[in-house]
Protein backbone atom coordinates (compact mmCIF):
# COMPACT_ATOMS: atom_id res chain seq x y z
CA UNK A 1 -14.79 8.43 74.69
CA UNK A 2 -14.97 5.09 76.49
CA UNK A 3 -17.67 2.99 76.84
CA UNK A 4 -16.17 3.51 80.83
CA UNK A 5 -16.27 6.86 80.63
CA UNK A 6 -19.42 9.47 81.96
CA UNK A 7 -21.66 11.09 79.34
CA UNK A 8 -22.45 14.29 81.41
CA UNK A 9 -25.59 16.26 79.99
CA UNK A 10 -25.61 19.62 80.98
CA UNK A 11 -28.48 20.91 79.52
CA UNK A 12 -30.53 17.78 80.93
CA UNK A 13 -32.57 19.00 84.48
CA UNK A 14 -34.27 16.72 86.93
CA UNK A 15 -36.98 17.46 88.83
CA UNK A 16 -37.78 15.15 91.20
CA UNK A 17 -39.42 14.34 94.91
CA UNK A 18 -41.45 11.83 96.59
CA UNK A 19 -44.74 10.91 94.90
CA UNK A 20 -47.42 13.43 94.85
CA UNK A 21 -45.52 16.73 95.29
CA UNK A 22 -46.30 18.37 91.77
CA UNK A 23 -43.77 16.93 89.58
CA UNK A 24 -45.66 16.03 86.21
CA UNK A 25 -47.76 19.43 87.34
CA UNK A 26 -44.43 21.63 87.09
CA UNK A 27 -43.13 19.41 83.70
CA UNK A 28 -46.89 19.95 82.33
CA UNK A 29 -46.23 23.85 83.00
CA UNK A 30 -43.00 23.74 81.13
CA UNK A 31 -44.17 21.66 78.12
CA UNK A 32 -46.65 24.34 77.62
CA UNK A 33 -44.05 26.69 77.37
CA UNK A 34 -42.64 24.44 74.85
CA UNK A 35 -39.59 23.02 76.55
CA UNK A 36 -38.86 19.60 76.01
CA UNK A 37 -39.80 17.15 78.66
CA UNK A 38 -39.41 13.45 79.79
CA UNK A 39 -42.00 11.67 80.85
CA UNK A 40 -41.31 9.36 84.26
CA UNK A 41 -40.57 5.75 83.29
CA UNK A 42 -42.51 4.43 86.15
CA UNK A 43 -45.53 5.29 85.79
CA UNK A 44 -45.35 3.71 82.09
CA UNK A 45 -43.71 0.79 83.70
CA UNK A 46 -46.88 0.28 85.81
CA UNK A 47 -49.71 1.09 83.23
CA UNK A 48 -47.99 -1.71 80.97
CA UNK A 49 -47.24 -4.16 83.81
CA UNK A 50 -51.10 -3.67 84.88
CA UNK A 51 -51.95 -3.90 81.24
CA UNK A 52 -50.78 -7.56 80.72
CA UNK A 53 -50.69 -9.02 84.53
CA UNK A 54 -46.79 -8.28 85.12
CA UNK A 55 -45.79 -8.39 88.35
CA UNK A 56 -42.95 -6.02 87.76
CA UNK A 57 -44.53 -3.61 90.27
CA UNK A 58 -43.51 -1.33 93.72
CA UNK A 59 -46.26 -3.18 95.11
CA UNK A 60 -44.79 -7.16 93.75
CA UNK A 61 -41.69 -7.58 92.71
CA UNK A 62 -39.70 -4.24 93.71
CA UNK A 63 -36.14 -6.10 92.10
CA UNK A 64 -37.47 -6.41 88.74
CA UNK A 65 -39.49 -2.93 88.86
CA UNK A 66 -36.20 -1.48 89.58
CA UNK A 67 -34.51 -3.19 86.50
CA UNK A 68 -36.91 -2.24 84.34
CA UNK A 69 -36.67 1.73 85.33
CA UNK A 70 -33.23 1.09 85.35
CA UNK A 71 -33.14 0.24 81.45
CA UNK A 72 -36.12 2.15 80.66
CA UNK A 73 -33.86 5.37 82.34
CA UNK A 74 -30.91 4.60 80.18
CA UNK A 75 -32.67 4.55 77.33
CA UNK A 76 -34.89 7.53 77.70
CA UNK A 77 -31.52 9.53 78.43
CA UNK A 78 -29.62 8.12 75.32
CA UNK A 79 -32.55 8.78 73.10
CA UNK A 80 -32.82 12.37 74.07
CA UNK A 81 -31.23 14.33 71.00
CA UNK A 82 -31.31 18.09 72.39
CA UNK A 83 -28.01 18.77 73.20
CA UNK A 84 -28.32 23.00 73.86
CA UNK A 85 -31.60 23.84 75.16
CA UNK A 86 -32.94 23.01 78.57
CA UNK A 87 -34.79 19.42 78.77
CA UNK A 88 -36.49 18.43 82.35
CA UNK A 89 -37.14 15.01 83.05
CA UNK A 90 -39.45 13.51 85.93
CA UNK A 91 -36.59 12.06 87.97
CA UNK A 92 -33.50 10.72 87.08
CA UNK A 93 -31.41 7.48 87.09
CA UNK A 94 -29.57 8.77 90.18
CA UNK A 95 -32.41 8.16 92.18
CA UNK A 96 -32.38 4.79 91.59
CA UNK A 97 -29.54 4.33 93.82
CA UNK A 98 -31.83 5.04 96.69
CA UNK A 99 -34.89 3.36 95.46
CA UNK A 100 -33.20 -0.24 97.18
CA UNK A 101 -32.85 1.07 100.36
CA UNK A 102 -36.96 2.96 100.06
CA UNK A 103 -38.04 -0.99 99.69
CA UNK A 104 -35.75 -3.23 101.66
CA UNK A 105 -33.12 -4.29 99.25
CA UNK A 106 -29.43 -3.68 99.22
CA UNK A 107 -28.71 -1.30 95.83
CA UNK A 108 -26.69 -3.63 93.08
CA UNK A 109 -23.36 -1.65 91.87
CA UNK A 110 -24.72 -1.81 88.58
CA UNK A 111 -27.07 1.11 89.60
CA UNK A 112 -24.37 2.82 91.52
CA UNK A 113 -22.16 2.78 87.80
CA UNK A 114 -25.45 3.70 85.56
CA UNK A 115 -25.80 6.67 88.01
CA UNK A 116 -22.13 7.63 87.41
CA UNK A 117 -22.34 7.23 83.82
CA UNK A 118 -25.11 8.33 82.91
CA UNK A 119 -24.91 12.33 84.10
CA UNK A 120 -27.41 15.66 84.42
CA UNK A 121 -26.74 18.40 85.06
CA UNK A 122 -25.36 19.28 88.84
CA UNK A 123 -28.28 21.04 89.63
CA UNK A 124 -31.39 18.80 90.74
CA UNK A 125 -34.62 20.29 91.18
CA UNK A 126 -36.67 18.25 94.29
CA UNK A 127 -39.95 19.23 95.75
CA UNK A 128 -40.54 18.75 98.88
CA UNK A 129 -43.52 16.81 100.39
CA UNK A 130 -47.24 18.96 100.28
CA UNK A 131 -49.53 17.17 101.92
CA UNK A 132 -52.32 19.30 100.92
CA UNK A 133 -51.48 18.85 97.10
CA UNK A 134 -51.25 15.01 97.97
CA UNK A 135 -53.43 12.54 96.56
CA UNK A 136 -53.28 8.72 95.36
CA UNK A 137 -54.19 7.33 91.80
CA UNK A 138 -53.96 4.18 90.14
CA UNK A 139 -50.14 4.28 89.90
CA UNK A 140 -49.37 5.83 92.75
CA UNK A 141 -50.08 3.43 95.30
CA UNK A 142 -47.96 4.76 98.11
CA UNK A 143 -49.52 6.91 101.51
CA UNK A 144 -47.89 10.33 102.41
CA UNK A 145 -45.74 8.66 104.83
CA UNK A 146 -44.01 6.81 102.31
CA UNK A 147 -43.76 9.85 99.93
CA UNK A 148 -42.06 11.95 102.81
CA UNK A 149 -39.59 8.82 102.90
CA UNK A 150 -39.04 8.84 99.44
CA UNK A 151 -37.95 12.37 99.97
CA UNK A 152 -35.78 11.80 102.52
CA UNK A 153 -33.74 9.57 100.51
CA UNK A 154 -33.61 11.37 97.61
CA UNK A 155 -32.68 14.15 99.25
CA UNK A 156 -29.62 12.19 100.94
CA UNK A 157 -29.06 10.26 97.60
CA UNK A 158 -28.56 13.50 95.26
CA UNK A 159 -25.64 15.04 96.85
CA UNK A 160 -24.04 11.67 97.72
CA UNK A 161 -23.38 11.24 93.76
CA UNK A 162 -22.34 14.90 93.13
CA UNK A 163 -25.71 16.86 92.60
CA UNK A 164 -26.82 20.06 93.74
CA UNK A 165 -30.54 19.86 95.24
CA UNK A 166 -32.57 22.96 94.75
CA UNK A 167 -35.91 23.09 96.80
CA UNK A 168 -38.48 24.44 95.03
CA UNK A 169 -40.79 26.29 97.27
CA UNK A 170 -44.39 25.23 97.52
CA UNK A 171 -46.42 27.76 95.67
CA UNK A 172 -48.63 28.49 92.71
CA UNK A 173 -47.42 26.23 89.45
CA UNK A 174 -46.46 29.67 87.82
CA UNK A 175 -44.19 30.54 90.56
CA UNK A 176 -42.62 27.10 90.43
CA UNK A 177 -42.10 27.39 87.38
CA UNK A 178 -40.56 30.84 87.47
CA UNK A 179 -38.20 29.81 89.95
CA UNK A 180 -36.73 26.58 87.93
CA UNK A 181 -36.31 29.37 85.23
CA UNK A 182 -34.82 31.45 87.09
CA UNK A 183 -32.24 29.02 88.38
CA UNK A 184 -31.37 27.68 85.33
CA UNK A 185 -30.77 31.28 83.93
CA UNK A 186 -33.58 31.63 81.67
């Protein structure tokens, strides 16, 4: 294989949506089941930033944020060593590619190749926006407007670069998690 050519992970799963919509909820729900899970590189990105005075923030400087989920993406994927059983991760690199746009800033091509390289498996789980499940914390920053735009895009940005979205219905965390399950055959 090339250092050119996609590494395509068929056994990795996103699940992904704007902020707030039950994401680490649903990946909690799985863990406990004892499926592996990745954690969201943001949100680590942000307690560490806010933990020495970075400004590598979605509230500062959106450019360097983006690089560092970028790399932090990248590695997370290449360090994940399960190569049969299902792993879910809290979004994906592919979302990147519309994180540019989400802020104001034109999306560099080297996102556009990590997203092409770096490959899941065609079926993306997204949940859509619940306002009454909605709620800010010290990381998440953004109001419900600009989760339901962060939806939007992903939900344009998925099938652009070959993905399958799957809406997850909003209901109980047992039947959210029974329906990933079920669409992933297990």
């Amino acid at each position: 294989m090339t250092k050119d050519q996609p590494t395509i992970r068929d056994n990795f799963f996103i699940i992904t949506g704007g902020p707030g919509a039950g994401k680490t909820t649903l990946l909690d729900a799985l863990k406990s089941l004892g499926y592996p899970c990745v954690d969201e590189v943001a949100r680590k990105i942000i307690q560490e930033q806010h933990r020495i005075g970075g400004d590598a923030l979605h509230t500062r400087d959106q450019r360097k944020f983006a690089d560092l989920m970028l790399t932090r993406s990248i590695a997370t994927y290449e360090q994940v060593s399960e190569r049969e059983k299902p792993v879910f991760f809290d979004r994906g690199l592919p979302e990147l590619v519309g994180y540019g746009p989400l802020v104001g800033f034109e999306t560099p091509a080297y996102f556009d190749k990590a997203a092409a390289l770096f490959r899941y498996n065609k079926r993306v789980f997204i949940l859509p926006p619940w306002p009454e499940i909605y709620g800010q914390d010290d990381e998440r920053k953004q109001d419900f407007a600009e989760a339901v735009e962060s939806w939007r895009l992903l939900a344009e940005t998925y099938p652009k670069l070959g993905y399958e979205l799957v809406e997850v219905p909003k209901a109980g965390i047992a039947d959210r998690m029974d329906f990933v399950l079920a669409h992933i055959k297990i």
